[in-house]
C-alpha atoms as a PDB file:
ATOM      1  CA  UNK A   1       2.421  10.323  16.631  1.00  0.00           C
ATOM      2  CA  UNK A   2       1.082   6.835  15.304  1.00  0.00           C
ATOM      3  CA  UNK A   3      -2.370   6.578  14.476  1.00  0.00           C
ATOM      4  CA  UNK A   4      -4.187   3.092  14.072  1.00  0.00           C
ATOM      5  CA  UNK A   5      -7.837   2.621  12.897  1.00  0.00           C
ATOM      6  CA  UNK A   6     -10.511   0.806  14.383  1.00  0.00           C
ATOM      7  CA  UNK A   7     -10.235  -3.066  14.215  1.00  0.00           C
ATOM      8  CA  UNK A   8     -12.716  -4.115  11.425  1.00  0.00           C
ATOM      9  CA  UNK A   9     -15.342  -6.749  12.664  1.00  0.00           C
ATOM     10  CA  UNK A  10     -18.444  -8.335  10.608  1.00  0.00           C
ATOM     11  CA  UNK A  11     -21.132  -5.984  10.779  1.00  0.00           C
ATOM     12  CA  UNK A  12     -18.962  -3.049   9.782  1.00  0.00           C
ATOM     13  CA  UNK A  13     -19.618  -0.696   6.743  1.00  0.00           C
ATOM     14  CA  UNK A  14     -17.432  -0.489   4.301  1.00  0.00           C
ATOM     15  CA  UNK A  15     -17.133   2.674   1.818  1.00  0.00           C
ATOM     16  CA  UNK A  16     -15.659   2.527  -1.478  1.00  0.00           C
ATOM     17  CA  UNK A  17     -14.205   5.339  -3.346  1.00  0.00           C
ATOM     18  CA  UNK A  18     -12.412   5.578  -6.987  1.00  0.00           C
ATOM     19  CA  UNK A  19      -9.379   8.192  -6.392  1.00  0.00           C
ATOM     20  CA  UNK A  20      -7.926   7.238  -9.684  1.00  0.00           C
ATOM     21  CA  UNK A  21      -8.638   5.529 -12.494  1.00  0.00           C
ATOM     22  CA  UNK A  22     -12.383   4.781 -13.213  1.00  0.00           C
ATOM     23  CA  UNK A  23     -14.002   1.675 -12.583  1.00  0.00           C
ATOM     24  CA  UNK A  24     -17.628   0.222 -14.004  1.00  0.00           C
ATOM     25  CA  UNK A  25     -20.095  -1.138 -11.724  1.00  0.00           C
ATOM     26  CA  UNK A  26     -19.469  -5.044 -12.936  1.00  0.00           C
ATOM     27  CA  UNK A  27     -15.663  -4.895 -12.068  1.00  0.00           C
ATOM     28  CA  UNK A  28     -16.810  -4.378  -8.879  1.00  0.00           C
ATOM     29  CA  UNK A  29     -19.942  -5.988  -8.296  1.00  0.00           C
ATOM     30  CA  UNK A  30     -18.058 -10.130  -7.234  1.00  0.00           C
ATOM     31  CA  UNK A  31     -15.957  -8.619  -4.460  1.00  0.00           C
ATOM     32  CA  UNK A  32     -18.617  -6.725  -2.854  1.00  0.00           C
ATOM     33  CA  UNK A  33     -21.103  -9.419  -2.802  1.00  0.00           C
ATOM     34  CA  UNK A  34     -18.411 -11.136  -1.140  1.00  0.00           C
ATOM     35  CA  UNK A  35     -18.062  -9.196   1.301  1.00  0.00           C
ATOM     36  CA  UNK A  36     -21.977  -9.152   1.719  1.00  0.00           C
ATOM     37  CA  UNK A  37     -21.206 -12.748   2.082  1.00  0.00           C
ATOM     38  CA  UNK A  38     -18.530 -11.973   4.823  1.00  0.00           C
ATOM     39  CA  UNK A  39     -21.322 -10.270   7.200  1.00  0.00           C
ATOM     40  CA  UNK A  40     -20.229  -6.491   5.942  1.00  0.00           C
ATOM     41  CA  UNK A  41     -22.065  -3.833   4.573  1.00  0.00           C
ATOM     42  CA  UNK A  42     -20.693  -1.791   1.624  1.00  0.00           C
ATOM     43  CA  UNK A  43     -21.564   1.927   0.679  1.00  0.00           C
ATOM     44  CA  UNK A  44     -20.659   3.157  -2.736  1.00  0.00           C
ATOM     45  CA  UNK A  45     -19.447   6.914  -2.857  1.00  0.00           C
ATOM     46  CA  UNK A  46     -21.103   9.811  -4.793  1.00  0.00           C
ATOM     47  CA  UNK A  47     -19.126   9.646  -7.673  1.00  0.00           C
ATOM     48  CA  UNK A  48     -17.806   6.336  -7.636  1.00  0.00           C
ATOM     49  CA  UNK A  49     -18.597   5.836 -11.284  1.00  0.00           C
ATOM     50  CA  UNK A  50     -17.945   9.117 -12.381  1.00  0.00           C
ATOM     51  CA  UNK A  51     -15.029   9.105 -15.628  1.00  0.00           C
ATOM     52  CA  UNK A  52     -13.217  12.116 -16.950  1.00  0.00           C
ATOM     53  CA  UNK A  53     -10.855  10.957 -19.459  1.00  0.00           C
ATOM     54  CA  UNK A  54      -8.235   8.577 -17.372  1.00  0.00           C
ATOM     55  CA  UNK A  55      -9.701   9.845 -14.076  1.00  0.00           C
ATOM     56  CA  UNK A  56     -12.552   8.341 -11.963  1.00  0.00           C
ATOM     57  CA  UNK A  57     -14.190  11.895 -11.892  1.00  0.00           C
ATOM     58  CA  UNK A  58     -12.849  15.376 -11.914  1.00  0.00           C
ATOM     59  CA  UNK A  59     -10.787  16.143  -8.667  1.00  0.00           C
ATOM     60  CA  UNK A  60     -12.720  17.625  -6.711  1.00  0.00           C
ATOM     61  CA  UNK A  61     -15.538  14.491  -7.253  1.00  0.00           C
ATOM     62  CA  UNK A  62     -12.744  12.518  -6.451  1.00  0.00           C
ATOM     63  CA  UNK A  63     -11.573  14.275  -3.751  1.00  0.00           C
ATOM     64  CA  UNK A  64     -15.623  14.764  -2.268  1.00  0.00           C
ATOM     65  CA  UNK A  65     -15.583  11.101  -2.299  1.00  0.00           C
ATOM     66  CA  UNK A  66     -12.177  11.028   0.218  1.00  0.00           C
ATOM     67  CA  UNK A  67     -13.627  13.421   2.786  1.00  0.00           C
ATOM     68  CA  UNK A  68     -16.982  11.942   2.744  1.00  0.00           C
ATOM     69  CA  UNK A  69     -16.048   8.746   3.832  1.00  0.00           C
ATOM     70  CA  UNK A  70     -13.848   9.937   6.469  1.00  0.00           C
ATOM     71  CA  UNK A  71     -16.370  12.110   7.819  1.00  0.00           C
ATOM     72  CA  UNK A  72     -19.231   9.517   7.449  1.00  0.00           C
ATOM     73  CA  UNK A  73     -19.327   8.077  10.903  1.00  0.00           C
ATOM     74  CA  UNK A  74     -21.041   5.162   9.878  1.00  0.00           C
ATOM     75  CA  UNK A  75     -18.194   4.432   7.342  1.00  0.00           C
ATOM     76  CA  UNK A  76     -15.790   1.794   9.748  1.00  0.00           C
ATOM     77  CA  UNK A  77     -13.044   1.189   6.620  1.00  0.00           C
ATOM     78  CA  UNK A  78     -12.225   2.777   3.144  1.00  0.00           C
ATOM     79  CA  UNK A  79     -11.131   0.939  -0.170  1.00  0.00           C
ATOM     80  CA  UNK A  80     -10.295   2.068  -3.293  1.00  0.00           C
ATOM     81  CA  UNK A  81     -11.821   0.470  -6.130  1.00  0.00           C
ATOM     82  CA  UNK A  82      -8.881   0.341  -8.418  1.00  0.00           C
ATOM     83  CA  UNK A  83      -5.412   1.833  -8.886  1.00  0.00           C
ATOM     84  CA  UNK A  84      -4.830   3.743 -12.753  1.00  0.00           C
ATOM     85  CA  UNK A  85      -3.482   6.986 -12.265  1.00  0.00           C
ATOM     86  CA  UNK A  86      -4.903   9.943 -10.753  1.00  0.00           C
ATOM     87  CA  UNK A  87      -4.296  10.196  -6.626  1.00  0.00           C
ATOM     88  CA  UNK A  88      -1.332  12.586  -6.616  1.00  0.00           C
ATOM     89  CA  UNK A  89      -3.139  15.409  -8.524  1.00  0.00           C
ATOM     90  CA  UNK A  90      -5.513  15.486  -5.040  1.00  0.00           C
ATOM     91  CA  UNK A  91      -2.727  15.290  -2.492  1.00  0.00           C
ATOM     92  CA  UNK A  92      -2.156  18.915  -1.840  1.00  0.00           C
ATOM     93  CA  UNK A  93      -6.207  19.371  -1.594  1.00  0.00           C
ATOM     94  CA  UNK A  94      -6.933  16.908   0.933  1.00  0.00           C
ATOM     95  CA  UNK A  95      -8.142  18.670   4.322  1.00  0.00           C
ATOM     96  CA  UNK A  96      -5.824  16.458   6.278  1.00  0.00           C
ATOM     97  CA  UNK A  97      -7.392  17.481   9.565  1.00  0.00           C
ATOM     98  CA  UNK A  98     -10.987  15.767   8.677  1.00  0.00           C
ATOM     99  CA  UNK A  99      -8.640  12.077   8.557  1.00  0.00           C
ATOM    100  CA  UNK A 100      -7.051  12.802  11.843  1.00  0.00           C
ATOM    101  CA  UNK A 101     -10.538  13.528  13.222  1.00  0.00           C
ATOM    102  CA  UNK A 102     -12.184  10.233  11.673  1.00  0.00           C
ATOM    103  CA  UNK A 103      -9.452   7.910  11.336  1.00  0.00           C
ATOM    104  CA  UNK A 104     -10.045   4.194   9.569  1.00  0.00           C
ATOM    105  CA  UNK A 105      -8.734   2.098   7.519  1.00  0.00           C
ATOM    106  CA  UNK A 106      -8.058   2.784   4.038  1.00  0.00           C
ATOM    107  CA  UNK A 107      -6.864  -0.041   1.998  1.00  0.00           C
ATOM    108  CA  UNK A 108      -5.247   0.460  -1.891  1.00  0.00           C
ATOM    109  CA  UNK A 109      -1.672  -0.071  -3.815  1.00  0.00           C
ATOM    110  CA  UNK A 110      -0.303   0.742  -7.051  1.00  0.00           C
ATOM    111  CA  UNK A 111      -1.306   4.328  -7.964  1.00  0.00           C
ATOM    112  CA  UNK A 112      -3.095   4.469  -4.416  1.00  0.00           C
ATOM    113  CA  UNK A 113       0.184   4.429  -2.756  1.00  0.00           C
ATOM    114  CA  UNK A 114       0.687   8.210  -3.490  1.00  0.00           C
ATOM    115  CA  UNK A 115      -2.742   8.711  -1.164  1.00  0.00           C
ATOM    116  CA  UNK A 116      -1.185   6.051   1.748  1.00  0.00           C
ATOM    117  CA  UNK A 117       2.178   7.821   1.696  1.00  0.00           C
ATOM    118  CA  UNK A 118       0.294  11.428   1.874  1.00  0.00           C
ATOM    119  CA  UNK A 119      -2.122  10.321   4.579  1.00  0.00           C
ATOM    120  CA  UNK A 120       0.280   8.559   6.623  1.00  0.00           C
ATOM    121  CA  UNK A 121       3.082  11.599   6.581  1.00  0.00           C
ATOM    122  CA  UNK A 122       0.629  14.147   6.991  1.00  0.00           C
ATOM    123  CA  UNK A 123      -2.142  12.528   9.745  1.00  0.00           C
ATOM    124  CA  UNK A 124       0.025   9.804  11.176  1.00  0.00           C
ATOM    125  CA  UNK A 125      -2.482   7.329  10.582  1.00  0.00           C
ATOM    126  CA  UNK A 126      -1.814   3.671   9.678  1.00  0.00           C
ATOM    127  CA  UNK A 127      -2.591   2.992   6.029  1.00  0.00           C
ATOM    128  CA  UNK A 128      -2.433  -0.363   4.399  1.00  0.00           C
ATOM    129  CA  UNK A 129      -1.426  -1.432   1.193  1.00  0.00           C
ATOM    130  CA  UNK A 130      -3.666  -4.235   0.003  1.00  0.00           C
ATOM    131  CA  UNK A 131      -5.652  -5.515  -3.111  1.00  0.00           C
ATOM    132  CA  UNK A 132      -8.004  -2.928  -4.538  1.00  0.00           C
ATOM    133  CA  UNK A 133     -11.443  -4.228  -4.644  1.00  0.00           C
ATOM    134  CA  UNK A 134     -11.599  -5.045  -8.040  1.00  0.00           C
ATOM    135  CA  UNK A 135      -9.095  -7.327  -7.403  1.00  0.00           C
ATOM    136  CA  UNK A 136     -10.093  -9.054  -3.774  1.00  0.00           C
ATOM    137  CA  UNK A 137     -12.452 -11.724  -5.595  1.00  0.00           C
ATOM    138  CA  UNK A 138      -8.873 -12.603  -7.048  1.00  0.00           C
ATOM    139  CA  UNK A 139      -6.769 -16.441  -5.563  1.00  0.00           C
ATOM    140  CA  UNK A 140     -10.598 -17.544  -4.876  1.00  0.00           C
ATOM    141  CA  UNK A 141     -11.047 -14.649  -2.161  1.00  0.00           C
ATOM    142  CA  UNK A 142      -7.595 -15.508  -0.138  1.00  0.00           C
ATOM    143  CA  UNK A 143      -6.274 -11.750  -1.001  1.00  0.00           C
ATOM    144  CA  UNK A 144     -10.018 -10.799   1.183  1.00  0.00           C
ATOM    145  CA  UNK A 145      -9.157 -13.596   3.700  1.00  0.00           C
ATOM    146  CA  UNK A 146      -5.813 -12.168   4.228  1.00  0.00           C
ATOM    147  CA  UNK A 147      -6.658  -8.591   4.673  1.00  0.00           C
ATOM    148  CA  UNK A 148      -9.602  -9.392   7.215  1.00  0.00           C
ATOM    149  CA  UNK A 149      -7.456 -11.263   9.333  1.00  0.00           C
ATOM    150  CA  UNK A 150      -4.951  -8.527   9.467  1.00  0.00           C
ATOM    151  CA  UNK A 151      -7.270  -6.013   9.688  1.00  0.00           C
ATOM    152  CA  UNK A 152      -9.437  -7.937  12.238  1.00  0.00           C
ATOM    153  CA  UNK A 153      -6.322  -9.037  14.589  1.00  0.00           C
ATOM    154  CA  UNK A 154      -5.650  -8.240  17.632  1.00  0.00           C
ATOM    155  CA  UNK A 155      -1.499 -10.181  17.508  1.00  0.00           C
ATOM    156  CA  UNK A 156       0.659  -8.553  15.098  1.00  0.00           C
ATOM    157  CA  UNK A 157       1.520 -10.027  12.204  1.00  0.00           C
ATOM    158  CA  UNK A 158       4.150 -12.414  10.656  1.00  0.00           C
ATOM    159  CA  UNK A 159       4.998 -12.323   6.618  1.00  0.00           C
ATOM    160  CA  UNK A 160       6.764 -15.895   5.427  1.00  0.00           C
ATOM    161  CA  UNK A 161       9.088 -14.448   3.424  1.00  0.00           C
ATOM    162  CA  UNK A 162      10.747 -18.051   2.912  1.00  0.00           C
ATOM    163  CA  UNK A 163      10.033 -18.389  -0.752  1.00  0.00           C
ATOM    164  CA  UNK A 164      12.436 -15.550  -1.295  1.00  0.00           C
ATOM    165  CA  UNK A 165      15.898 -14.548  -1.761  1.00  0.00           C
ATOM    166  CA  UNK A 166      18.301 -13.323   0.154  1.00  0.00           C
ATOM    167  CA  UNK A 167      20.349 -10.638  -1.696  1.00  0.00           C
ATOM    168  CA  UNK A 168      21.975  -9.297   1.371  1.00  0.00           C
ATOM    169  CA  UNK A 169      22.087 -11.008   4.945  1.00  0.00           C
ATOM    170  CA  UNK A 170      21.553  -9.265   7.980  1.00  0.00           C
ATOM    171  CA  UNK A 171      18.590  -8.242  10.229  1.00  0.00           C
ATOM    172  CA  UNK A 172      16.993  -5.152  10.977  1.00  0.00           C
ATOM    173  CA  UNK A 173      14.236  -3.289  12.539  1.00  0.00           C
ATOM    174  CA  UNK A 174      12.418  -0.323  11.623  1.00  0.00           C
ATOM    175  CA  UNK A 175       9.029   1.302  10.564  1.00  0.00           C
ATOM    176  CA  UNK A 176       7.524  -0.431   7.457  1.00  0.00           C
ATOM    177  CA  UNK A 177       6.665   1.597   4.468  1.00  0.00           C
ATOM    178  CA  UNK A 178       6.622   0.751   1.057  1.00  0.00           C
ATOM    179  CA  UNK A 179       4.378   0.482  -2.274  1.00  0.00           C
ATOM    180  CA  UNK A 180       4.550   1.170  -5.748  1.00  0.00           C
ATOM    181  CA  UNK A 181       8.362   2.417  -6.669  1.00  0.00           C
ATOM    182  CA  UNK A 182       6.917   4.557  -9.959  1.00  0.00           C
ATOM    183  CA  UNK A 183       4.992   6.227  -7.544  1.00  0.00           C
ATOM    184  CA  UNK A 184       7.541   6.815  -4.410  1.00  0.00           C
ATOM    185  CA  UNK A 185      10.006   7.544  -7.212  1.00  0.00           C
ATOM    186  CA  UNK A 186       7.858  10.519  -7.899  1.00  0.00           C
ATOM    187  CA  UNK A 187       6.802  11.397  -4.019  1.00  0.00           C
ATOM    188  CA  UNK A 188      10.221  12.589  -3.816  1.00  0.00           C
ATOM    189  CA  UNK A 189      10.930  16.197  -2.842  1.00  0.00           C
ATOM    190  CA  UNK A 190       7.377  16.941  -2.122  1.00  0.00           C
ATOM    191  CA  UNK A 191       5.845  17.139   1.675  1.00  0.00           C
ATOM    192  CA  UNK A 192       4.345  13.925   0.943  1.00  0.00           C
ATOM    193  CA  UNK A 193       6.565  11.546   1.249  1.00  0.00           C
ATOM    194  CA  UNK A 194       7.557  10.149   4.711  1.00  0.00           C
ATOM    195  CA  UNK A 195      10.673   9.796   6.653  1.00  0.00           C
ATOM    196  CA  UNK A 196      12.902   7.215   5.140  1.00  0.00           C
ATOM    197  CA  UNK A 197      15.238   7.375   8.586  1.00  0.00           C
ATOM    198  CA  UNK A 198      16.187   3.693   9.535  1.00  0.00           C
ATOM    199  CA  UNK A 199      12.612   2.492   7.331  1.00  0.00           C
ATOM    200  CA  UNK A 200      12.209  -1.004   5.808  1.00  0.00           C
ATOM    201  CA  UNK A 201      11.101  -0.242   2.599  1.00  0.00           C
ATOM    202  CA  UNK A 202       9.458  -2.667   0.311  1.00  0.00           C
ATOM    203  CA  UNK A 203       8.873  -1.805  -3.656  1.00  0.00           C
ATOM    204  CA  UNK A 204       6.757  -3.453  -6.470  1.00  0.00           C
ATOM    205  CA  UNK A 205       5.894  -2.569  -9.928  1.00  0.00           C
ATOM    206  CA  UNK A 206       4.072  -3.567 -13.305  1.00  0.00           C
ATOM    207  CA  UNK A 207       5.351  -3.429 -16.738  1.00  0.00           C
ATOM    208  CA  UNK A 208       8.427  -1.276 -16.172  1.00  0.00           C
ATOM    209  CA  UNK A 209      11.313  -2.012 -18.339  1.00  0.00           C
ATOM    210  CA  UNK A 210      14.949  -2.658 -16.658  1.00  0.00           C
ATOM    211  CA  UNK A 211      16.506   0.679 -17.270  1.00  0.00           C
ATOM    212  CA  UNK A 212      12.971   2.599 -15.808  1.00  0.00           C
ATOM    213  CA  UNK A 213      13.796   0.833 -12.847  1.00  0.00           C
ATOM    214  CA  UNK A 214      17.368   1.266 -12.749  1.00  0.00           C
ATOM    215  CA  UNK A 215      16.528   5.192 -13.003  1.00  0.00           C
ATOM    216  CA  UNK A 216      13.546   5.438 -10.414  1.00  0.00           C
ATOM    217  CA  UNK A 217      16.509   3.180  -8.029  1.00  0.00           C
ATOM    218  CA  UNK A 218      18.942   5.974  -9.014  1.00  0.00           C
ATOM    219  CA  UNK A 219      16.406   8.829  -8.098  1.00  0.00           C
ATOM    220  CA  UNK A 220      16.172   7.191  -4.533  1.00  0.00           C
ATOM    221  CA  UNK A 221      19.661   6.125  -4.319  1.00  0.00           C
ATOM    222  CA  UNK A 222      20.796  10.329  -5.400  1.00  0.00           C
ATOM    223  CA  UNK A 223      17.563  11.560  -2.952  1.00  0.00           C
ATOM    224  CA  UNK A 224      19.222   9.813   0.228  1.00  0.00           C
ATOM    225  CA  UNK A 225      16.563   7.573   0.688  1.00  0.00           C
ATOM    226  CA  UNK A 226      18.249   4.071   0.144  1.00  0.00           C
ATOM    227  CA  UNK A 227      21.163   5.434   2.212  1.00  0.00           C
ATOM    228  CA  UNK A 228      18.599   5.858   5.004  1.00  0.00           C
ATOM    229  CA  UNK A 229      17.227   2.394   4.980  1.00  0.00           C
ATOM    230  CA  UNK A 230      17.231  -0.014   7.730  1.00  0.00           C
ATOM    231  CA  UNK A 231      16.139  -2.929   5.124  1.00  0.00           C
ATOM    232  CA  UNK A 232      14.759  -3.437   1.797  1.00  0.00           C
ATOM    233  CA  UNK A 233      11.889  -6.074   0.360  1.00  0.00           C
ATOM    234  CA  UNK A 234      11.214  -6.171  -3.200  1.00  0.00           C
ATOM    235  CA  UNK A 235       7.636  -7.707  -3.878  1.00  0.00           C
ATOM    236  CA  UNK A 236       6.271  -8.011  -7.263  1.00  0.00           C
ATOM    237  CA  UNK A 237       7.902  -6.800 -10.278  1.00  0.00           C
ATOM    238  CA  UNK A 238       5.197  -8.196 -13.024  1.00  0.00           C
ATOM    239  CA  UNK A 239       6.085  -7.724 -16.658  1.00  0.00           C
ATOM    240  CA  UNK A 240       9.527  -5.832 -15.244  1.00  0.00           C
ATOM    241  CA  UNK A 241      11.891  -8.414 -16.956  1.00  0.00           C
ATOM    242  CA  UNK A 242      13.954 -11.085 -15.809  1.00  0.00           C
ATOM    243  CA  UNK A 243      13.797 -10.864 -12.038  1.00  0.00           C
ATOM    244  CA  UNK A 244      17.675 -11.961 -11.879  1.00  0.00           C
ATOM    245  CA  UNK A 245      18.364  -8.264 -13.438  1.00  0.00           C
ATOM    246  CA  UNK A 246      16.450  -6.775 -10.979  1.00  0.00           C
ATOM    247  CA  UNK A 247      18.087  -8.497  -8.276  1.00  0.00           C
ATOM    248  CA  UNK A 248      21.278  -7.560  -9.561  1.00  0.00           C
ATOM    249  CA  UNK A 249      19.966  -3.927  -9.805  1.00  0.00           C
ATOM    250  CA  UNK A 250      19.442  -4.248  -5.713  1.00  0.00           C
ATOM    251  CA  UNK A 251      22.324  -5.290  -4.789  1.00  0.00           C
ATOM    252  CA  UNK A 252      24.436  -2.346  -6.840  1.00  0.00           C
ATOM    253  CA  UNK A 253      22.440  -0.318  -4.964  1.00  0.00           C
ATOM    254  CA  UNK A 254      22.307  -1.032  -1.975  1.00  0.00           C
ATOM    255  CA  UNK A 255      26.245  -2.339  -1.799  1.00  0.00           C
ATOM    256  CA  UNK A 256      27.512   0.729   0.008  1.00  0.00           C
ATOM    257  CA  UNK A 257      25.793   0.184   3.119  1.00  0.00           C
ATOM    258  CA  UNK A 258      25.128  -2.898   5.016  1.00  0.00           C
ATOM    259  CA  UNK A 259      21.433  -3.538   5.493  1.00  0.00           C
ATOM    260  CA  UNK A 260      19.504  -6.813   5.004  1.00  0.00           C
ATOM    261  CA  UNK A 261      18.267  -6.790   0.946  1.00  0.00           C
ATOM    262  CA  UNK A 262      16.056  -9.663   0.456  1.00  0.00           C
ATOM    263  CA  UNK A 263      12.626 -10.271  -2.377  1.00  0.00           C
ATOM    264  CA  UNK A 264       9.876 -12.810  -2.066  1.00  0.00           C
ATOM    265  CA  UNK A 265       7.321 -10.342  -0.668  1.00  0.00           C
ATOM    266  CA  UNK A 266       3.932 -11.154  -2.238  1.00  0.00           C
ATOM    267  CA  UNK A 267       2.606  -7.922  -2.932  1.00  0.00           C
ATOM    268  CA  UNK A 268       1.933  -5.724  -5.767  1.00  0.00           C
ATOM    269  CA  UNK A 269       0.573  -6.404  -9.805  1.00  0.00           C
ATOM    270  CA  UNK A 270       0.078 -10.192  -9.295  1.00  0.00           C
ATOM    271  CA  UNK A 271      -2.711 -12.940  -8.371  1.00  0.00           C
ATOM    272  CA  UNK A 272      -1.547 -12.781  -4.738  1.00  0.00           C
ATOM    273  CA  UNK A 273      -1.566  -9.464  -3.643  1.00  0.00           C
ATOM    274  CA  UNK A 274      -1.108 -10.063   0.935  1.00  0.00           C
ATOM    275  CA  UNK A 275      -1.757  -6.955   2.623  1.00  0.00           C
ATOM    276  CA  UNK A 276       0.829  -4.680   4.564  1.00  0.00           C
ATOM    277  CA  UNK A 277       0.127  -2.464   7.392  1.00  0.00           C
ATOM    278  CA  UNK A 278       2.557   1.040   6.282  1.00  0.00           C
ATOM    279  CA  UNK A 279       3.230   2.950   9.812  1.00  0.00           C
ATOM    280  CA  UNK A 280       4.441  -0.116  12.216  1.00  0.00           C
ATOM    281  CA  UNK A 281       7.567  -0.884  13.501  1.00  0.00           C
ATOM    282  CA  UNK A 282       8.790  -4.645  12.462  1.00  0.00           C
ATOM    283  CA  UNK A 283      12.085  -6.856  12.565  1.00  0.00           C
ATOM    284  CA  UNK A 284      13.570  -8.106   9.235  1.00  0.00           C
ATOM    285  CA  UNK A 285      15.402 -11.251   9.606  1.00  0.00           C
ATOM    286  CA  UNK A 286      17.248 -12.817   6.489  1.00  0.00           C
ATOM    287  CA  UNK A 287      18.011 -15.613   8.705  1.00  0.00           C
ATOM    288  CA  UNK A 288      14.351 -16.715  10.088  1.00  0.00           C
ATOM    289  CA  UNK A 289      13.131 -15.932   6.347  1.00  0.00           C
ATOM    290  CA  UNK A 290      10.462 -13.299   8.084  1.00  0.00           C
ATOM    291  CA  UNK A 291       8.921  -9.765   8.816  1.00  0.00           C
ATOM    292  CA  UNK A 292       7.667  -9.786  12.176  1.00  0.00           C
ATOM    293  CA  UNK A 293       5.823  -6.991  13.026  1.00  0.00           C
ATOM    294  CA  UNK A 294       6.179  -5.431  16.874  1.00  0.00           C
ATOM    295  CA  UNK A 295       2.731  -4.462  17.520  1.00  0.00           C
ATOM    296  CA  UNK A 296      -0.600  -4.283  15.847  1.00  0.00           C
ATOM    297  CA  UNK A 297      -1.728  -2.389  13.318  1.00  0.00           C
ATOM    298  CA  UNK A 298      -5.642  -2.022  14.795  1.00  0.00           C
ATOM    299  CA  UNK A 299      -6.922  -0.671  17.709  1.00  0.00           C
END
C-alpha cells in the first residue's frame, strides 16, 4: 500500500541529515537561510557534521540521524544534505517500521537514491528525488521553488518534457520510479529495490564514461528490469559523453519491446535539478511532450 507524507506548509520544520558523504556547515548555511526566508524552520541532526573518511559519520551516527528525524514529531520533512557515497551500507539497518509509523517527506538524489528506493520498497512511502540542500540555493532558488510547490500541492503534477527527444514514440502509464542508474545498477538482486512491473523509469548520472553506462544498461537489460518497463526518461547525464551515444545506447536497449523511450527530463548532476515524486502512478505521452501525474503525491 501507497504511503504519502504530509503536505509541507510555511511554518513547518525541516530536519536535515548527512547519510552519505560529509558536508561542512558553510555548504549548507545559503539554502537554509533560505528557507528561513521561506517561513520554515530547520533542525540540524546529531551528527550532521560528523566525517569518517568518505562518510558523513560512522553508520550507526548516520543511521541515528535517519530514525531520529522520523521519530521526531516535530520534524514535518527530511533532506539530505548532500549525495557522495555512503547510504547503501545503512539499508539493511534501518528499522523500517519507525518510517511507516512517522511518515514525511524525505527529499535527496544521486547516492541518496539507494535510501528512496529502500524506503519506498520496504514502507511504501512516497519518496522524492530532488536537489540536496547544498544544492537548493542553486538556478537563484528555482530548484527550492520547484520542490515547495510540489511538495506543497494539492493538483498533481505536470513535467514539460518538450525540450526533449523522442527516442521511441508511444504512451504509457505506470508508477514512477527512477534516480541515479550507478546506484539502481547496484540495487539489483537485493530486497531493496522495487518492482520494476509496468514502471516508468527515469535514470541520470555524473561523470560516467560510455561503456560504464553501456554495462550498468546491460545489468538492467540481463536483470529483467528494462523488459518490465512501461516507459523510460533519461534526465541528466553530466560529464557522461556525447549525449547522441547515449541516446543511441537507449534505443539498442530498449528495441525489443515497444515502450515510449524519450530524454529531456531535468533532473540529476546539473544546475536544474526539478523534483520527482517516486511511488505515483503517471501517463507518459511522447506525443503531448509530458509526464502527467494521476494523483498527488501529498496528503
Amino acid at each position: 500500500m501507497t504511503i504519502k507524507p504530509r503536505r509541507l506548509e510555511p511554518g513547518d520544520t525541516i530536519g536535515v541529515i548527512a547519510p552519505a558523504g560529509p558536508v561542512a556547515q558553510e555548504e549548507i548555511q545559503p539554502t537554509i537561510e533560505l528557507l528561513n526566508k521561506r517561513g520554515f524552520h530547520t533542525h540540524e541532526a546529531s551528527n550532521l557534521f560528523q566525517r569518517n573518511g568518505y562518510l558523513a559519520g560512522h553508520d550507526e551516527e548516520r543511521l541515528d540521524d535517519l530514525h531520529s528525524m522520523f521519530s521526531n514529531n516535530s520534524i514535518n520533512a527530511i533532506f539530505c544534505a548532500r549525495g557522495g557515497y555512503g547510504s547503501i551500507r545503512i539499508l539493511d539497518k534501518i528499522d523500517y517500521d519507525v518510517i511507516v509509523n512517522n511518515p514525511k517527506i524525505i527529499v535527496g538524489y544521486s547516492d541518496i537514491t539507494a535510501l528512496l528506493f529502500a524506503i519506498f520498497k520496504k514502507t511504501g512511502l512516497v519518496t522524492f528525488h530532488g536537489p540536496v540542500l547544498r544544492d537548493l540555493i542553486q538556478d537563484d532558488g528555482d530548484n527550492l521553488g520547484d520542490f515547495l510547490d510540489l511538495a506543497s500541492s494539492r493538483t498533481p503534477r505536470i513535467v514539460d518534457l518538450s525540450g526533449g527527444m523522442v527516442l521511441n514514440r508511444g504512451k504509457a502509464r505506470g508508477m514512477v520510479i527512477g534516480g541515479n542508474l550507478s546506484i539502481i545498477s547496484s540495487l539489483i538482486g537485493t530486497s531493496f529495490m522495487p518492482m520494476m512491473k509496468g514502471a516508468i523509469l527515469f535514470i541520470e548520472d555524473k561523470g560516467e564514461p560510455l561503456y560504464r553506462i553501456d554495462r550498468m544498461l546491460s545489468h538492467l537489460r540481463l536483470s529483467g528490469v528494462i523488459d518490465d518497463l512501461s516507459g523510460l526518461i533519461a534526465g541528466r547525464f553530466v560529464d557522461c559523453g556525447n549525449i547522441s551515444d547515449i541516446n543511441e545506447l537507449l534505443r539498442d536497449f530498449t528495441s525489443r519491446i515497444d515502450i515510449p523511450v524519450i530524454n529531456g527530463l531535468l533532473v540529476g548532476h546539473d544546475v536544474e535539478n526539478k523534483t520527482i515524486p517516486i511511488g505515483i502512478h503517471a501517463e507518459l505521452d511522447t506525443e503531448n511532450m509530458t509526464l502527467s501525474f494521476l494523483e498527488t503525491c501529498v496528503t
